[in-house]
Protein backbone atom coordinates (compact mmCIF):
# COMPACT_ATOMS: atom_id res chain seq x y z
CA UNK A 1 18.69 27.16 -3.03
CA UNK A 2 20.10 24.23 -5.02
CA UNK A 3 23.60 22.65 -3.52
CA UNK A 4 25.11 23.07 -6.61
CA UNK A 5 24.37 26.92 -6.23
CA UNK A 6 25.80 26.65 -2.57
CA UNK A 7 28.87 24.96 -3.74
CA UNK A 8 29.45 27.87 -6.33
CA UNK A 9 29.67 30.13 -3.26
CA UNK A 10 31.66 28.33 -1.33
CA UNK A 11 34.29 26.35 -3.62
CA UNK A 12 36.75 25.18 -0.79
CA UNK A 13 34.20 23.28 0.99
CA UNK A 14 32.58 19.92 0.02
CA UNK A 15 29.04 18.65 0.30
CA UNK A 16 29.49 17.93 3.72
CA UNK A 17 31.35 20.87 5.90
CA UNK A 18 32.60 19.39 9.53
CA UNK A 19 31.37 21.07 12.16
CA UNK A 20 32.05 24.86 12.14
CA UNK A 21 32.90 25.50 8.96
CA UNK A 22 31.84 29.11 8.15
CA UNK A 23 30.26 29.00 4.45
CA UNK A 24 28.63 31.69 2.69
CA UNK A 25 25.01 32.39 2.25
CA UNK A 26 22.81 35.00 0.19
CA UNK A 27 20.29 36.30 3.02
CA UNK A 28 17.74 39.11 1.57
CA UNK A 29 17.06 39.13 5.55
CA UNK A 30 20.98 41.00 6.52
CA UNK A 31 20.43 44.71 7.64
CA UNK A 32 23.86 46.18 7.84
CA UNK A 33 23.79 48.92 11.00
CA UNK A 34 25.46 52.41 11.43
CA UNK A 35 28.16 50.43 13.35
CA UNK A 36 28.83 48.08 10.27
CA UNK A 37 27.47 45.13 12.52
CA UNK A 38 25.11 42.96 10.39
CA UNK A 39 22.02 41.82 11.97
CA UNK A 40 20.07 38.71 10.92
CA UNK A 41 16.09 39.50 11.06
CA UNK A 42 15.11 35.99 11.04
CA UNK A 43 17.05 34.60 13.76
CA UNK A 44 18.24 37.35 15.94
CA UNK A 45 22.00 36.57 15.12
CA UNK A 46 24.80 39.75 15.12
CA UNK A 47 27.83 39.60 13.45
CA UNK A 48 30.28 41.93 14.74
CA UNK A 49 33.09 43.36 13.04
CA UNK A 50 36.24 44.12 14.94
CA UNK A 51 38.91 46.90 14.19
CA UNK A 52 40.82 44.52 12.13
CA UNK A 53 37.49 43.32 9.88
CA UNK A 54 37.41 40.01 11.68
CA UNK A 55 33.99 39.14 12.26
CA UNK A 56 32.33 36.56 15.52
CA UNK A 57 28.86 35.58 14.87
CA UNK A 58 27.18 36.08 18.40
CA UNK A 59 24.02 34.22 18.41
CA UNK A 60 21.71 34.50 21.26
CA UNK A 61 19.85 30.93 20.43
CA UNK A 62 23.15 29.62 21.71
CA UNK A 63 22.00 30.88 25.43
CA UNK A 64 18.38 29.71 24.89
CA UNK A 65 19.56 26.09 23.83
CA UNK A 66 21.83 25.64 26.87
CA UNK A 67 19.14 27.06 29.40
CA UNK A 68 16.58 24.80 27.95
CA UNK A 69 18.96 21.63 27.69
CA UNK A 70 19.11 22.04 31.59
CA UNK A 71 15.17 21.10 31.88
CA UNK A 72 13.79 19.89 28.34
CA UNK A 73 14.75 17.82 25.72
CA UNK A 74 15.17 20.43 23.24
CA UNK A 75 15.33 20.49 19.29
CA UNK A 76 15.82 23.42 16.88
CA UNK A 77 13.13 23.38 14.14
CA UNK A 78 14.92 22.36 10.33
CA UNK A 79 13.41 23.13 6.75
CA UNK A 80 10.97 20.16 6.29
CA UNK A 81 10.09 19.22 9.54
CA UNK A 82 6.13 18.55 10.09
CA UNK A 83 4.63 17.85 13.58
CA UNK A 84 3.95 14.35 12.05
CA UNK A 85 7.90 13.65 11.82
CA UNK A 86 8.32 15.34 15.45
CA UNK A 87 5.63 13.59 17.03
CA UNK A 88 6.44 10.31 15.68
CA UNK A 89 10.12 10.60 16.15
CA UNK A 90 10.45 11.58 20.00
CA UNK A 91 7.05 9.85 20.62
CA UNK A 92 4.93 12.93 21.57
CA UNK A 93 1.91 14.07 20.98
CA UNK A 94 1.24 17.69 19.04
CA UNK A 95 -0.73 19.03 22.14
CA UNK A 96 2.12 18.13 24.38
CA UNK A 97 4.34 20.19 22.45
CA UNK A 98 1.98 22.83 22.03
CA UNK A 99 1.88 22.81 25.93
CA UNK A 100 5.15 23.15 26.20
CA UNK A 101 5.67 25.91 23.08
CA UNK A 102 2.30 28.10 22.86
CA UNK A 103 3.85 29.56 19.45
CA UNK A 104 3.70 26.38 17.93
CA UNK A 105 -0.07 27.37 17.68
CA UNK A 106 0.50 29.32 14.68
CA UNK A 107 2.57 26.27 13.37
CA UNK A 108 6.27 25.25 13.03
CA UNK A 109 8.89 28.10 11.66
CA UNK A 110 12.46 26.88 10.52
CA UNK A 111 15.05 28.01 13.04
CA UNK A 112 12.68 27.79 15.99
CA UNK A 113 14.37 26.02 19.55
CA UNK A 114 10.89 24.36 20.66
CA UNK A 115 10.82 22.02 23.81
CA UNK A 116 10.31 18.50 23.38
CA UNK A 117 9.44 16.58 26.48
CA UNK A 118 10.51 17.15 30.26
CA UNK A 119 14.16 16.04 30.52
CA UNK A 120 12.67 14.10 33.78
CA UNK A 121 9.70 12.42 31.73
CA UNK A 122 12.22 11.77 28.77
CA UNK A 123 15.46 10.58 27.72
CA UNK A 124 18.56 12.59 27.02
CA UNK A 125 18.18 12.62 22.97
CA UNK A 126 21.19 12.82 21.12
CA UNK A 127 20.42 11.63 18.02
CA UNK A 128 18.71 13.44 14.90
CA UNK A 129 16.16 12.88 12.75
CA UNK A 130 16.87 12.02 9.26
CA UNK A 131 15.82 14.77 6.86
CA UNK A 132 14.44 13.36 3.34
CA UNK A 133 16.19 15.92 0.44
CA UNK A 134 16.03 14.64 -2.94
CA UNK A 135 18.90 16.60 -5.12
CA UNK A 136 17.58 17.70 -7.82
CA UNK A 137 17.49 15.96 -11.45
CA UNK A 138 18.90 12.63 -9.04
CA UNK A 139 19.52 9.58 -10.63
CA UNK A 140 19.79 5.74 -9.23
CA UNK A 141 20.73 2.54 -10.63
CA UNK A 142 19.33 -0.35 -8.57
CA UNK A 143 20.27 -3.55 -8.23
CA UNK A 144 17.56 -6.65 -6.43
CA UNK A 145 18.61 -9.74 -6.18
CA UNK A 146 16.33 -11.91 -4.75
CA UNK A 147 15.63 -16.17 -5.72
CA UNK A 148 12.25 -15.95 -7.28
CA UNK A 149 13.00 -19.44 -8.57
CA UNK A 150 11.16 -18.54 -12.16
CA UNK A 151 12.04 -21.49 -13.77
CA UNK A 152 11.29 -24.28 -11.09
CA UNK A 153 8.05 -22.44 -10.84
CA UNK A 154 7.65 -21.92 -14.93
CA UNK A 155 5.38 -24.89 -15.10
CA UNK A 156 3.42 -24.52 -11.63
CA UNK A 157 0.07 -23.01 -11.75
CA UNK A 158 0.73 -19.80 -9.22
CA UNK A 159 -2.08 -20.35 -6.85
CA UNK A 160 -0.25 -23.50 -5.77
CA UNK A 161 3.15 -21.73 -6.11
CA UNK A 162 1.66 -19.59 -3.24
CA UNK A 163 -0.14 -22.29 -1.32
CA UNK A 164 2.91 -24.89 -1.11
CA UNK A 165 5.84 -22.21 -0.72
CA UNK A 166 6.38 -19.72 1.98
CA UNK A 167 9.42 -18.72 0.03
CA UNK A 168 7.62 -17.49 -3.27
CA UNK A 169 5.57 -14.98 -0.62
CA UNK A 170 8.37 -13.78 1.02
CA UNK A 171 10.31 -13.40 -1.93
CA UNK A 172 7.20 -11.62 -4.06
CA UNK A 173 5.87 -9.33 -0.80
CA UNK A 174 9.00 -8.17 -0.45
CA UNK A 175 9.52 -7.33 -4.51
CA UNK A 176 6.05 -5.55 -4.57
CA UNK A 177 6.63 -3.22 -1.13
CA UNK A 178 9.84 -2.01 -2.84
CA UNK A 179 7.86 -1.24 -5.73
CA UNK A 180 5.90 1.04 -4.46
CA UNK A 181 8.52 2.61 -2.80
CA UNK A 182 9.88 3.34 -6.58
CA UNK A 183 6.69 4.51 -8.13
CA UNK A 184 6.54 6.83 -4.70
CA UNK A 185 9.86 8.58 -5.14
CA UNK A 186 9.82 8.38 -8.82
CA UNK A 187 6.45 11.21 -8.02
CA UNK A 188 8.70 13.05 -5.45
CA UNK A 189 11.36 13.69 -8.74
CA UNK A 190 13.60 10.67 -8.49
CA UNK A 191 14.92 9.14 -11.47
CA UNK A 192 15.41 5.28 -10.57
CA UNK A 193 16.08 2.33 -13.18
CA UNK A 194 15.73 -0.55 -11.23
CA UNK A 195 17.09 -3.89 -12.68
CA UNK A 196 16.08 -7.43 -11.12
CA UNK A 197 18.33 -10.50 -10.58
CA UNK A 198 16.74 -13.73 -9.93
CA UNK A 199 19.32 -15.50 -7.41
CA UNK A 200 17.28 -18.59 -8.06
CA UNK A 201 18.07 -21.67 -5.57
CA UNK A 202 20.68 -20.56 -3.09
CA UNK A 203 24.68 -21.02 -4.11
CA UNK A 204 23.43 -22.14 -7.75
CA UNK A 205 23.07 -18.80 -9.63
CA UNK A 206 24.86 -16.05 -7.36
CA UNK A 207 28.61 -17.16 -9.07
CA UNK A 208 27.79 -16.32 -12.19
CA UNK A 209 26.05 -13.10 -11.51
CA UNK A 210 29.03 -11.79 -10.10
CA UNK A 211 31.03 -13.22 -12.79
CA UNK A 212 29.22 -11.03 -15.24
CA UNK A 213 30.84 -7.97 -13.12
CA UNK A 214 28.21 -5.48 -13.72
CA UNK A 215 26.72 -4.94 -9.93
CA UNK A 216 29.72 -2.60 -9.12
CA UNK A 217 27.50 -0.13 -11.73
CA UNK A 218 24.64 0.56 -10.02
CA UNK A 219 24.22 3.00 -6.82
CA UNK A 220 22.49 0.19 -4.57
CA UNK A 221 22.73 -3.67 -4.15
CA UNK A 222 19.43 -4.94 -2.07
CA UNK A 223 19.64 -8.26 -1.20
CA UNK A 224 20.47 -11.40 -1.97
CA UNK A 225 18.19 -13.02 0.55
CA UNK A 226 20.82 -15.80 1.86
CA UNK A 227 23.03 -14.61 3.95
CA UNK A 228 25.68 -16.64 2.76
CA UNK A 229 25.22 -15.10 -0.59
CA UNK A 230 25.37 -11.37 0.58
CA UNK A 231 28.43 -12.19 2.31
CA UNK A 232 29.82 -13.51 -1.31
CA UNK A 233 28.43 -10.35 -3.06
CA UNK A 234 29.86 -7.71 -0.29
CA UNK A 235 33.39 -9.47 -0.84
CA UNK A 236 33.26 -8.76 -4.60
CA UNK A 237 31.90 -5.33 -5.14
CA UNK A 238 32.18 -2.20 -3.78
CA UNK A 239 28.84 -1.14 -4.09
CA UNK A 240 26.83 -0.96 -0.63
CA UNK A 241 25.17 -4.59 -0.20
CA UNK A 242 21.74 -4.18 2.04
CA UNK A 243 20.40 -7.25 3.64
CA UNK A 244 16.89 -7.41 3.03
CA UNK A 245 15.91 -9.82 6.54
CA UNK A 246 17.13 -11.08 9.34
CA UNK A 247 19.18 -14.40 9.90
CA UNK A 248 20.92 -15.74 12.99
CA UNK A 249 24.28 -15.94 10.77
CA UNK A 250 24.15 -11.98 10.47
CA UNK A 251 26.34 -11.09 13.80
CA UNK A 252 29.40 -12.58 11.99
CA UNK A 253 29.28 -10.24 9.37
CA UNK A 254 32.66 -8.75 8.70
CA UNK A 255 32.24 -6.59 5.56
CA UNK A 256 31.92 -2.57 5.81
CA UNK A 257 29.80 -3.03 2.48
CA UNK A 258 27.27 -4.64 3.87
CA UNK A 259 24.54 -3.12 5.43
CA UNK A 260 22.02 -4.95 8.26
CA UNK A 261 18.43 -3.90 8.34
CA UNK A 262 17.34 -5.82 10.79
CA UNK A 263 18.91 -5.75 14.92
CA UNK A 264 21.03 -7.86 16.35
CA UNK A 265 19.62 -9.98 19.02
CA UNK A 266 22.12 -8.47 21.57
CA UNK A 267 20.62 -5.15 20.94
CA UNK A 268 16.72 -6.17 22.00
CA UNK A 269 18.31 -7.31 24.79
CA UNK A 270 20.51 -3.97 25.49
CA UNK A 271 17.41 -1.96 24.28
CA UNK A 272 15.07 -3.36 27.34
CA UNK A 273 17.68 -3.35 29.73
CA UNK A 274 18.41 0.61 29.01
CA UNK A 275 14.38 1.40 29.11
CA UNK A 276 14.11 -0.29 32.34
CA UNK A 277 16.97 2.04 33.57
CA UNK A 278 15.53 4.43 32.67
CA UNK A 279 11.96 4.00 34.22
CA UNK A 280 12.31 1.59 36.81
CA UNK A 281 12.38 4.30 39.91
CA UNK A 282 11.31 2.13 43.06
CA UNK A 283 9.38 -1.50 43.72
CA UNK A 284 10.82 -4.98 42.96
CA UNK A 285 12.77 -6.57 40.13
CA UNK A 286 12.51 -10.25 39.15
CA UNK A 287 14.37 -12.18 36.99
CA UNK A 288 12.47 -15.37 35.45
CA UNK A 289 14.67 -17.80 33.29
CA UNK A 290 15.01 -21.11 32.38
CA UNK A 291 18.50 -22.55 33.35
CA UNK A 292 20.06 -22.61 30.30
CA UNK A 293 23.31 -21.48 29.61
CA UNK A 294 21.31 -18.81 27.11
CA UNK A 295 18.89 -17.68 29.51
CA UNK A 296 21.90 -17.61 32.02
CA UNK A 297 23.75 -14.88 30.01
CA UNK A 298 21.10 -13.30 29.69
CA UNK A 299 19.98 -13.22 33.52
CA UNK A 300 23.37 -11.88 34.43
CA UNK A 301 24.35 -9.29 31.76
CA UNK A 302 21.00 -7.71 32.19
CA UNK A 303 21.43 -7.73 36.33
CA UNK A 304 24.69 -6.83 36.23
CA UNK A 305 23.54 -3.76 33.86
CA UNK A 306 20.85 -2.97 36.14
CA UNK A 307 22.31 -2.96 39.34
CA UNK A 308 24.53 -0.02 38.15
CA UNK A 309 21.67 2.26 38.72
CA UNK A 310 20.97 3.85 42.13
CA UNK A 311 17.55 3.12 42.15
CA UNK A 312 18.17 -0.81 41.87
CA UNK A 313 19.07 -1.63 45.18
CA UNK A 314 18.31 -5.81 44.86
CA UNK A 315 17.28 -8.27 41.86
CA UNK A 316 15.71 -11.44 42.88
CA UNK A 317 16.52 -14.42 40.38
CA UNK A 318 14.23 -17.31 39.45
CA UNK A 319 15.27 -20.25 37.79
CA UNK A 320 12.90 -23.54 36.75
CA UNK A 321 12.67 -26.52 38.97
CA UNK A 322 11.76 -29.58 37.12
CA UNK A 323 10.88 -27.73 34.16
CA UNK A 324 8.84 -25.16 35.49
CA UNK A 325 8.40 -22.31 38.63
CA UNK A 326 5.39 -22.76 40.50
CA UNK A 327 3.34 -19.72 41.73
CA UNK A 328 4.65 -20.71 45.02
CA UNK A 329 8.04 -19.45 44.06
CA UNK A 330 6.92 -16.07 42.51
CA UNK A 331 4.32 -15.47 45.94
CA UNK A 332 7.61 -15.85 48.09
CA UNK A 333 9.42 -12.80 45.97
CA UNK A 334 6.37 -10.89 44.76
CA UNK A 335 5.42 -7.72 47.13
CA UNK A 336 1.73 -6.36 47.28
CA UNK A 337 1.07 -2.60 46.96
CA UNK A 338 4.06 -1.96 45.12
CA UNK A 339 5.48 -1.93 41.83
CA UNK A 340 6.58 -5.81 40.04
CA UNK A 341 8.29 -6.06 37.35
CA UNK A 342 9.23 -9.46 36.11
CA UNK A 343 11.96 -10.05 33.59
CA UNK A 344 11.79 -13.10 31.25
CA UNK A 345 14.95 -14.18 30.19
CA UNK A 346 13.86 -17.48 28.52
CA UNK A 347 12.32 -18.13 25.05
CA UNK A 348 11.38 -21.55 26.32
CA UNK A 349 7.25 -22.12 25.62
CA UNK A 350 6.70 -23.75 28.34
CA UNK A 351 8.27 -21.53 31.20
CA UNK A 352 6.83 -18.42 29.82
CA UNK A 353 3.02 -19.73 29.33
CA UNK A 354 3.60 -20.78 32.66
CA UNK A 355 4.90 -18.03 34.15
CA UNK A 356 2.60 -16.02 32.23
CA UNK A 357 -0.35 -18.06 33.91
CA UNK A 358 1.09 -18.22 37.31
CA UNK A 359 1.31 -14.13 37.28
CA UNK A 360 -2.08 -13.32 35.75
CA UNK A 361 -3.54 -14.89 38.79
CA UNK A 362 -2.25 -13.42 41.81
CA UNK A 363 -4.24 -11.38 44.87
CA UNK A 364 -5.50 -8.11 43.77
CA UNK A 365 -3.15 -6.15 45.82
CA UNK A 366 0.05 -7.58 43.90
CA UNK A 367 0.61 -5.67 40.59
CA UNK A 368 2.93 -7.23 38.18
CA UNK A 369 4.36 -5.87 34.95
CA UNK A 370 5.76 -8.18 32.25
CA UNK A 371 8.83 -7.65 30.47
CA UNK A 372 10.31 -10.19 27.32
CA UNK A 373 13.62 -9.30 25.24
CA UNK A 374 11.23 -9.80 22.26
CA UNK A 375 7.87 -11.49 21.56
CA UNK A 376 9.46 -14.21 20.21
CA UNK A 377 7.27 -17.73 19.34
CA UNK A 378 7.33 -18.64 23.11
CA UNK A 379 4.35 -16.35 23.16
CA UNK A 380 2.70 -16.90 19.71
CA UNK A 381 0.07 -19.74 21.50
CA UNK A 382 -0.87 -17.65 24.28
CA UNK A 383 -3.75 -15.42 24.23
CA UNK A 384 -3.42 -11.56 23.86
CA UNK A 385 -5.52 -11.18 26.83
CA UNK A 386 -3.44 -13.24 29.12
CA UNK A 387 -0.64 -10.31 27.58
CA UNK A 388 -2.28 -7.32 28.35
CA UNK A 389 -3.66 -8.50 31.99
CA UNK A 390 0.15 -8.42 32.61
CA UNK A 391 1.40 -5.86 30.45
CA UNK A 392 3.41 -7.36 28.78
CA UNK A 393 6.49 -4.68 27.43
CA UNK A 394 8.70 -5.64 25.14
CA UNK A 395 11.14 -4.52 22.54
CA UNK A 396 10.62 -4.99 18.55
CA UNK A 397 12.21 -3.71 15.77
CA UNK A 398 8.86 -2.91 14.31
CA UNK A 399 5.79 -1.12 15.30
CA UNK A 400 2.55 0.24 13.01
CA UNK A 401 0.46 3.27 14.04
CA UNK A 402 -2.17 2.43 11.84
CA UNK A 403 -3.92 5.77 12.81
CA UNK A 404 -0.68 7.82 10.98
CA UNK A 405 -0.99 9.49 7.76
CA UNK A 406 2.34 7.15 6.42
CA UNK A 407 0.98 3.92 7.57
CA UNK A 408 -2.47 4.74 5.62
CA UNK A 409 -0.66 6.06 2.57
CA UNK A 410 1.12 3.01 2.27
CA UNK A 411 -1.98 0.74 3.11
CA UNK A 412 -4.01 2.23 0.22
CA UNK A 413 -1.26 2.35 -2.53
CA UNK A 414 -0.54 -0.90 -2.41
CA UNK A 415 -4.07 -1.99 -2.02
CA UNK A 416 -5.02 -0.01 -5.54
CA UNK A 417 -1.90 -1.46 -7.07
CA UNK A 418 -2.14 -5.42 -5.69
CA UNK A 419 -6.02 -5.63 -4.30
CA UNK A 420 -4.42 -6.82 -1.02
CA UNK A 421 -3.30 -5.05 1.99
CA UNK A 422 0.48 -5.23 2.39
CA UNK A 423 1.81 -8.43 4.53
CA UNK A 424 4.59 -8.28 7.04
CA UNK A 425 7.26 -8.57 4.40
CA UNK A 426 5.66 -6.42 1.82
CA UNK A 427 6.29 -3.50 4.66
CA UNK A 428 9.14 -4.24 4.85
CA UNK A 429 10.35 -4.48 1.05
CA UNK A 430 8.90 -0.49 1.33
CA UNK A 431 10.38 0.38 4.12
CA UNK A 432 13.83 -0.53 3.18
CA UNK A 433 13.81 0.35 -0.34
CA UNK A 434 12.14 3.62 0.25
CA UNK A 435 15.08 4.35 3.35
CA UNK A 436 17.94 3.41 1.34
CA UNK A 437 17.13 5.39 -2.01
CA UNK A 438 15.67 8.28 -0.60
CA UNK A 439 19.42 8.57 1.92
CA UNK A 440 20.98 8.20 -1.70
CA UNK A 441 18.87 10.29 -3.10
CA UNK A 442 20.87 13.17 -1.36
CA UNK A 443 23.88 13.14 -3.26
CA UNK A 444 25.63 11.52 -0.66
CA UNK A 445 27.33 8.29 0.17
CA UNK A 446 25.18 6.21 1.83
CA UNK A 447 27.50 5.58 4.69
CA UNK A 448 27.64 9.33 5.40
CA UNK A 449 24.20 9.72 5.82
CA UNK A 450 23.73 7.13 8.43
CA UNK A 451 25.60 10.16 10.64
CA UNK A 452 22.93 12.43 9.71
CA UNK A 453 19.77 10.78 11.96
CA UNK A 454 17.74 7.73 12.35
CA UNK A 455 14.74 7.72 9.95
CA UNK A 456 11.42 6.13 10.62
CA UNK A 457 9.40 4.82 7.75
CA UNK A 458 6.13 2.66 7.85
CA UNK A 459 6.86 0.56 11.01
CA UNK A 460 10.73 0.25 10.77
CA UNK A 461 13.08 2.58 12.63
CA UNK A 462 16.67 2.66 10.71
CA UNK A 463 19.31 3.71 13.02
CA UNK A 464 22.28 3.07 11.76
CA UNK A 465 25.93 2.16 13.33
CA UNK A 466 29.07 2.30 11.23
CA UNK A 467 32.05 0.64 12.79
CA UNK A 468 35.69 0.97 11.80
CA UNK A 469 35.68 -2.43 11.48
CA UNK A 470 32.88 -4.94 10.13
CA UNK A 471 29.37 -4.50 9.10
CA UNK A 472 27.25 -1.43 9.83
CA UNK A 473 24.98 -2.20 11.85
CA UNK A 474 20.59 -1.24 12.48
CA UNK A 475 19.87 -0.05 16.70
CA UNK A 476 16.62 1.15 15.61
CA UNK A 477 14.49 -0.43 18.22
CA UNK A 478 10.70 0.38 19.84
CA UNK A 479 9.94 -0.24 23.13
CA UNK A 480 5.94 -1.38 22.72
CA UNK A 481 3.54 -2.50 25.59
CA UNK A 482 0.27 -4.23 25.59
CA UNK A 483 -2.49 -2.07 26.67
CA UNK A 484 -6.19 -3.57 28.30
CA UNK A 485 -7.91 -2.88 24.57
CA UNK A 486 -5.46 -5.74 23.47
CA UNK A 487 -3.43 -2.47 21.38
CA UNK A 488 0.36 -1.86 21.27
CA UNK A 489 1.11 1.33 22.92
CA UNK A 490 5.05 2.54 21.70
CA UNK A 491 6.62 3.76 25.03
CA UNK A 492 10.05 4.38 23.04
């Protein structure tokens, strides 16, 4: 039924009831018995009426969820839901749910409480998934603002516009990926006019943009690219301002209008340190950095953090000597025939291609398993091979299954529209566009749908945190792993 309908039905409630509100719903399903009790066909639900015509909805799911919470990660089945957006969400494959829920055979029924995972093999999962509704007859006004720099480029034949500026591709990739994302949810029923600012070079053109005081119509402000400049835009609207990239000036953000798509730093770091928890069950854990005051921090929030955990008992610590750790120094903490995992806490190139050389050429009996913040350029000039002889885990906020239905989708629209396939930041122009409208698309703020699940789209997870105070902020993380074939494997 339409929410309007809903909301016709239930007049004293808004678009978005707290938590045990009791609405009213038209169900063809209700057989009323000879008692008066009502029961639901479809989900085995009594309501029971009492001498005084008060009525207490007794639902027998409620037992079912709390048994199964005990031993399973457990989810109840919502209108929409595919075994594509399961699988990919809690990182599962169909058969292992089948496995686990033989009625899933004859596919997925709204209502059902299905088993995820092992509550031993998983996490504890208390976050949602996102569910895509477009209200119907929807309308957006969108607002990009991005510094195309069309005039200093007016005279510039474009194949050297391309060649000689790594701006004009960003800046282009990034304008094309969010317009497919239009033409896609403009076939889905969406109504979007979407209206283009050219920032031009940075602090020059922003000022009078603002001054023309027409960004506080539209829905949606993406961009501008400088970070600077969002900051300036967030301060003087009160439209939602979403930063299109990252930029190391983005943790001093202090506006609730403005909207990171890209993590922190601090939370690759917090995302390896609670998948190592997690996993990490017995052997030996080595810390690698550089003796910096950086890779210091690092080294001691992440042992601190890990020696919480029961199953941590010790946490060797390796720091350079002269510039470097020689495999001397790694033999003397290293133990054969059991588990090794090695923590890098430096982005310096020339302790991690040493490290990574020293530890891909140890005695057969010593197994080591590599683990980096993020794959950051320290690793860029070493080869993939070198990687995946030691594993190496890290955590990114992107990952592509190019195998899933989304990721080919995406590949072959743009391809028909732009006779390329889409670049890093072309994703990435889809992915956030595509997020942001279709969470407007709902009817509801924006910031009141980040409450309502994280949302994965081509290869970016959007998980957002609203503070009280400050900007909101994107966890959504993977956990990925080099496997022997040279692949990523996504262990979270």
């Amino acid at each position: 039924m339409k929410t309007t309908e809903l909301m016709l039905l239930n007049p004293d409630v808004g678009r978005k009831p707290p938590v045990n509100t009791v609405i009213v719903i038209p169900n063809k399903k209700m057989v009323v018995t000879e008692q008066g009790n009502s029961i639901n066909t479809e989900d085995n639900s009594i309501v029971v009426k009492d001498d005084t015509n008060n009525t207490e909805s007794l639902n027998f799911k409620d037992g079912i969820i709390e048994e199964n919470d005990k031993l399973f990660v457990g989810y109840q089945v919502k209108k929409g839901d595919t075994f594509y957006s399961l699988t990919r969400f809690y990182n599962v494959s169909k058969d292992e749910m089948i496995a686990l829920n033989p009625e899933l055979s004859e596919g997925l029924k709204t209502g059902q409480i299905i088993k995820i995972k092992d509550i031993e093999a998983g996490e504890s999962l208390d976050k949602n998934i996102y569910e895509d509704v477009i209200e119907d007859s929807n309308s957006l006004k969108v607002a990009l603002l991005l510094p195309f720099l069309a005039n200093d480029y007016d005279s510039i034949e474009s194949k050297d516009i391309f060649l000689k500026s790594k701006l004009a591709n960003i800046v282009t990739d990034l304008y094309l990926g969010a317009e497919i994302a239009i033409d896609s949810l403009e076939k889905q029923g969406l109504n979007v006019e979407l209206n283009v600012f050219d920032t031009e070079r940075k602090n020059t053109k922003i000022n009078s943009i603002l001054s023309e005081n027409i960004l506080n119509d539209y829905d949606v402000i993406i961009g501008p690219l400088y970070s600077e400049e969002a900051e300036k835009v967030a301060a003087n609207v009160k439209t939602p301002v979403i930063f299109p990239v990252y930029s190391k000036n983005q943790s001093n953000f202090k506006s609730s209008r403005l909207i990171k798509t890209a993590a922190d730093k601090s939370i690759f770091r917090k995302g390896l340190i609670d998948y190592i928890s997690e996993s990490f069950t017995s052997g030996n854990l080595i810390l690698v950095g550089d003796g910096s005051s950086a890779s210091n921090m690092s080294s001691n929030v992440i042992k601190t953090s890990l020696e919480k955990h029961d199953s941590i008992n010790y946490i060797s610590v390796l720091k350079t000597r002269d510039g470097y750790i020689a495999k001397d120094r790694f033999l003397e903490v290293l133990k054969p025939n059991t588990n090794n995992w090695v923590v890098l806490t430096s982005d310096d190139e020339v302790l991690v291609a040493d490290a990574i050389n020293s530890l891909i050429s140890l005695p057969d009996s010593t197994d080591v398993r590599v683990f980096a913040i993020n794959k950051g350029k320290a690793f860029d000039k070493i080869d993939n091979k070198k990687l995946a002889k030691v594993h190496l885990t890290y955590a990114s906020d992107e990952y592509v299954d190019e195998s899933s239905k989304t990721t080919q989708l995406f590949n072959k629209q743009y391809y028909i529209k732009n006779n390329v396939l889409p670049s890093f930041y072309a994703t990435k122009g889809f992915d956030i566009t595509y997020d942001v409208l279709m969470r407007l698309a709902s009817g509801n703020r924006l910031e009141a749908t980040f409450k309502d699940g994280a949302s994965y789209r081509v290869e970016t997870k959007f998980d957002y945190d609203t503070k009280l105070f400050g900007s909101v902020d994107n966890n959504g993380l993977f956990i990925v792993q080099y496997k022997e074939d040279l692949s990523l494997v996504r262990l979270k």
